[in-house]
C-alpha atoms as a PDB file:
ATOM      1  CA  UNK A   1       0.000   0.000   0.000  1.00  0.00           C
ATOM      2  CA  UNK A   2       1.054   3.421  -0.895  1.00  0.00           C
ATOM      3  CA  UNK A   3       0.617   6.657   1.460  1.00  0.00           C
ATOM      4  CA  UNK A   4      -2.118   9.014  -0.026  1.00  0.00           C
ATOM      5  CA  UNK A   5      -0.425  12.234  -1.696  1.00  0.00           C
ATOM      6  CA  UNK A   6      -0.453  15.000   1.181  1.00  0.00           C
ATOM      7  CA  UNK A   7       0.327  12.759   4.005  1.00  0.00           C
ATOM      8  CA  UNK A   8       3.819  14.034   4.352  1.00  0.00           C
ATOM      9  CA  UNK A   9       2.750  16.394   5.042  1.00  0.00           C
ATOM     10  CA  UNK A  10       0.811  15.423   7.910  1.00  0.00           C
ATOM     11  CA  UNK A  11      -2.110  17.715   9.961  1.00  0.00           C
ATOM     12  CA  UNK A  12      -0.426  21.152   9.703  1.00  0.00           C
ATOM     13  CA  UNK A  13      -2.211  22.361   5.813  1.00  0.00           C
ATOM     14  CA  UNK A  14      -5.638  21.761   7.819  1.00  0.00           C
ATOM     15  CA  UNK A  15      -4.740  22.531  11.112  1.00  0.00           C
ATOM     16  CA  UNK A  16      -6.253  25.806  11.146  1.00  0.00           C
ATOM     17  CA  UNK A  17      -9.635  24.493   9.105  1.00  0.00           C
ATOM     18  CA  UNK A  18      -9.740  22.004  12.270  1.00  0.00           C
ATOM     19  CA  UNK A  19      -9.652  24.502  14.831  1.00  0.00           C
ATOM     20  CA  UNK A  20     -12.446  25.839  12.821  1.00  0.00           C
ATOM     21  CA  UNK A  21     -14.686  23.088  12.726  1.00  0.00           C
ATOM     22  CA  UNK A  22     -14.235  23.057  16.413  1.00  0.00           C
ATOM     23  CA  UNK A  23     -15.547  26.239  17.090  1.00  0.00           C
ATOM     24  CA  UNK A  24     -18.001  25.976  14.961  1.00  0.00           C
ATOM     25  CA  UNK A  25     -19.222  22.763  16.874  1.00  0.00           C
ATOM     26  CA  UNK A  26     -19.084  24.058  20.370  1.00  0.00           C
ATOM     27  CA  UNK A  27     -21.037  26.691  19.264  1.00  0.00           C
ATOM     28  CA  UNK A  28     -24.252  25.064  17.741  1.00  0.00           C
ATOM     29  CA  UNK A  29     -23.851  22.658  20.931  1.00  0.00           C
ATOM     30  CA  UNK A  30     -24.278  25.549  23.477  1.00  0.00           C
ATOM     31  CA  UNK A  31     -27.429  26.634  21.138  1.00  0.00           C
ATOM     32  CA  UNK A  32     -30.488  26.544  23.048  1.00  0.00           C
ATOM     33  CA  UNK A  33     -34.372  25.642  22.054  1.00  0.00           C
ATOM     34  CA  UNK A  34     -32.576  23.340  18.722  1.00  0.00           C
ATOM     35  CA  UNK A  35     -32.982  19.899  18.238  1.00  0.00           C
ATOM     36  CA  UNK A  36     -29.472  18.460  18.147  1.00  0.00           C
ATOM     37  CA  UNK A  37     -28.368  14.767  16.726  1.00  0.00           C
ATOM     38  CA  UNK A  38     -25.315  13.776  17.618  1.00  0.00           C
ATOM     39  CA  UNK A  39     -23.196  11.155  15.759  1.00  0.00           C
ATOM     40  CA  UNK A  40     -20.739   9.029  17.650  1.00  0.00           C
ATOM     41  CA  UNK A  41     -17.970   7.109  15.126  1.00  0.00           C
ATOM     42  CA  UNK A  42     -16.108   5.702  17.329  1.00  0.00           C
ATOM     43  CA  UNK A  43     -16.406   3.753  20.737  1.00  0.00           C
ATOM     44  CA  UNK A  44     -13.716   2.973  23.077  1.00  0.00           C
ATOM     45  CA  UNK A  45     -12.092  -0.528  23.016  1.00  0.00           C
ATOM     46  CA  UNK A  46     -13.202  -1.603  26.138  1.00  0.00           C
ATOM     47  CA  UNK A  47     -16.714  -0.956  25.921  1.00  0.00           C
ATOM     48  CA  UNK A  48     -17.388  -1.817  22.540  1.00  0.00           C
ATOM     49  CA  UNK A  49     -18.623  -5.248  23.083  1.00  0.00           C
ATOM     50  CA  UNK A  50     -21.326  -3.662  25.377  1.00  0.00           C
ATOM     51  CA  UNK A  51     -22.836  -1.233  22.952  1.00  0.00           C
ATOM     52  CA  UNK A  52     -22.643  -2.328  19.307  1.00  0.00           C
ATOM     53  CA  UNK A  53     -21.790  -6.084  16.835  1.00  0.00           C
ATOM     54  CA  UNK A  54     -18.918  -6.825  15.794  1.00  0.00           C
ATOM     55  CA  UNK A  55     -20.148  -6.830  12.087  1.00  0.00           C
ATOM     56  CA  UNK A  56     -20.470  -2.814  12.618  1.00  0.00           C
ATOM     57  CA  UNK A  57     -16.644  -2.182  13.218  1.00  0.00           C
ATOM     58  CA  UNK A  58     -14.114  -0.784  10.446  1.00  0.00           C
ATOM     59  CA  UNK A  59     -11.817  -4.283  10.032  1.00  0.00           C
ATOM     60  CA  UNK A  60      -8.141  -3.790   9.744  1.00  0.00           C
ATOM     61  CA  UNK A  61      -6.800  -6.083   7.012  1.00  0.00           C
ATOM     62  CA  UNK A  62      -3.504  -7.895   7.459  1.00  0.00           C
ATOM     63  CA  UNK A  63      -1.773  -9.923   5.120  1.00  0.00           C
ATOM     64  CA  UNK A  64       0.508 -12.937   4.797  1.00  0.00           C
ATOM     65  CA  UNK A  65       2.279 -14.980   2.394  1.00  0.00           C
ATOM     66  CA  UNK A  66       1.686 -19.241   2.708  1.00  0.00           C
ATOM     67  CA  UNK A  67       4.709 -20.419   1.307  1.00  0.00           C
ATOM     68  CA  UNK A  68       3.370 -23.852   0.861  1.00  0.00           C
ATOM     69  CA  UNK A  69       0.489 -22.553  -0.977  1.00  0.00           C
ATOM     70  CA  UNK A  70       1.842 -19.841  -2.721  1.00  0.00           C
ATOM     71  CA  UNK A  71      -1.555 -17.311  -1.691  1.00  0.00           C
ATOM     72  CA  UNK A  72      -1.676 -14.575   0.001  1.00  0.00           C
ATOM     73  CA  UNK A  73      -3.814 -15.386   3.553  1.00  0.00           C
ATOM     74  CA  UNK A  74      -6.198 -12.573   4.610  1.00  0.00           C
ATOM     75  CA  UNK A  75      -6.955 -11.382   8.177  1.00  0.00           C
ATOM     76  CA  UNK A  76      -9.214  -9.176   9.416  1.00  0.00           C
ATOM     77  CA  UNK A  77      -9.400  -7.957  13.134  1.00  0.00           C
ATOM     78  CA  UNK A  78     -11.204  -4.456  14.422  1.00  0.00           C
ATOM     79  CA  UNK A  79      -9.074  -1.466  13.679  1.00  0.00           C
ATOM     80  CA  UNK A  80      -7.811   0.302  16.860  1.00  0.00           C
ATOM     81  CA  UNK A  81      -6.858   3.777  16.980  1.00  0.00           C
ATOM     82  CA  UNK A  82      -6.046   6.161  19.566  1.00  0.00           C
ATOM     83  CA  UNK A  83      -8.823   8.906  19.926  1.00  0.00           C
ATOM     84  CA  UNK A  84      -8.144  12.770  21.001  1.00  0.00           C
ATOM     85  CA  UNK A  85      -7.523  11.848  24.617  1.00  0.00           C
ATOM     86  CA  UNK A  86      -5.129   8.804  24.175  1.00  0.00           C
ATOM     87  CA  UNK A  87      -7.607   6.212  24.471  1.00  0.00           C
ATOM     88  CA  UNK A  88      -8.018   3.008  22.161  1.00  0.00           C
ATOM     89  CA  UNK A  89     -10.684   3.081  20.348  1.00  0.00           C
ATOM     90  CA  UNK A  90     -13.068   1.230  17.098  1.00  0.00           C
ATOM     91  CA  UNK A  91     -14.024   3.176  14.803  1.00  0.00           C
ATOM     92  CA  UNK A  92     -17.824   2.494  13.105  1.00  0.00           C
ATOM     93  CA  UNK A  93     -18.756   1.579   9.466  1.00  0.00           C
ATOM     94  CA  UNK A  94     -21.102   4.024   7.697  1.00  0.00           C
ATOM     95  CA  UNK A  95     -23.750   2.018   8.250  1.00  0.00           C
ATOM     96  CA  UNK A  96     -24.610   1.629  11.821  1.00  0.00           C
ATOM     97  CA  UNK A  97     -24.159   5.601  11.982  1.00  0.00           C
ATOM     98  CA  UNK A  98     -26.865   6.176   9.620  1.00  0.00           C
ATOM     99  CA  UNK A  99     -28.979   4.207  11.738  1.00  0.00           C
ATOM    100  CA  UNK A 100     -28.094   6.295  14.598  1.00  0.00           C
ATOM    101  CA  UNK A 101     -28.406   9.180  12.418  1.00  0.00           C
ATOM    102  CA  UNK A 102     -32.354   7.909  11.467  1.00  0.00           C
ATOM    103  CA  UNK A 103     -33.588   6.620  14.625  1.00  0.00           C
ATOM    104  CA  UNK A 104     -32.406  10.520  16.218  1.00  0.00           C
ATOM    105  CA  UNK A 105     -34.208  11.723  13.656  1.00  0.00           C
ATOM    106  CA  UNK A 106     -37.589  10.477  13.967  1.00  0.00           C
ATOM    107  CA  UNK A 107     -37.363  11.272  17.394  1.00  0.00           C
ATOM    108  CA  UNK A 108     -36.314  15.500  16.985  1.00  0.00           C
ATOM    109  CA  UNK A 109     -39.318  15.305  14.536  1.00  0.00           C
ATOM    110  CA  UNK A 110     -41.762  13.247  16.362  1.00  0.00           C
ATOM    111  CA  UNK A 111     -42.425  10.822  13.580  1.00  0.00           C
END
């Protein structure tokens, strides 16, 4: 696999559009008298198994080479990353968010 073009140069060209996005979302959470949906992408490690399948996770792919066989063997465990505070975490497929993202819905608009 190759590294995406950019990536060497790591967070700094967005940095400031971050901090943006940021700001932008602490604001329209301290907004009062709006409906508000919030979308969680990512659970910590150690309670995943309490809150969601494990069909839902993003799989990490590893491979390795059989010799005797001559094929490449696929694995697949979750993919654990680190969130903003240090902590291991899974992130979510698409899917299971847009179910989140339905299910809040009909509830802000009372369907």
């Amino acid at each position: 696999m190759l590294p995406k073009e950019g990536d060497e140069s790591g967070i700094a060209p967005i940095k400031k559009r971050l901090e943006k996005d940021e700001k932008l979302m602490e604001r329209a959470d301290s907004l009062y008298g709006i409906p508000k949906i919030f979308l969680r992408n990512s659970l910590p490690l150690k309670s995943v198994k309490k809150y969601v399948d494990d069909y839902e996770i993003t799989p990490e792919y590893h491979f390795k080479w059989d010799k005797k066989n001559e094929k490449v063997e696929t694995g697949e465990r979750p993919w654990v990353v680190k969130d903003d505070e240090g902590i291991e975490s899974v992130s979510l497929l698409a899917q299971p968010v847009a179910v989140s993202l339905i299910k809040q819905m009909a509830k802000v608009l009372g369907l």
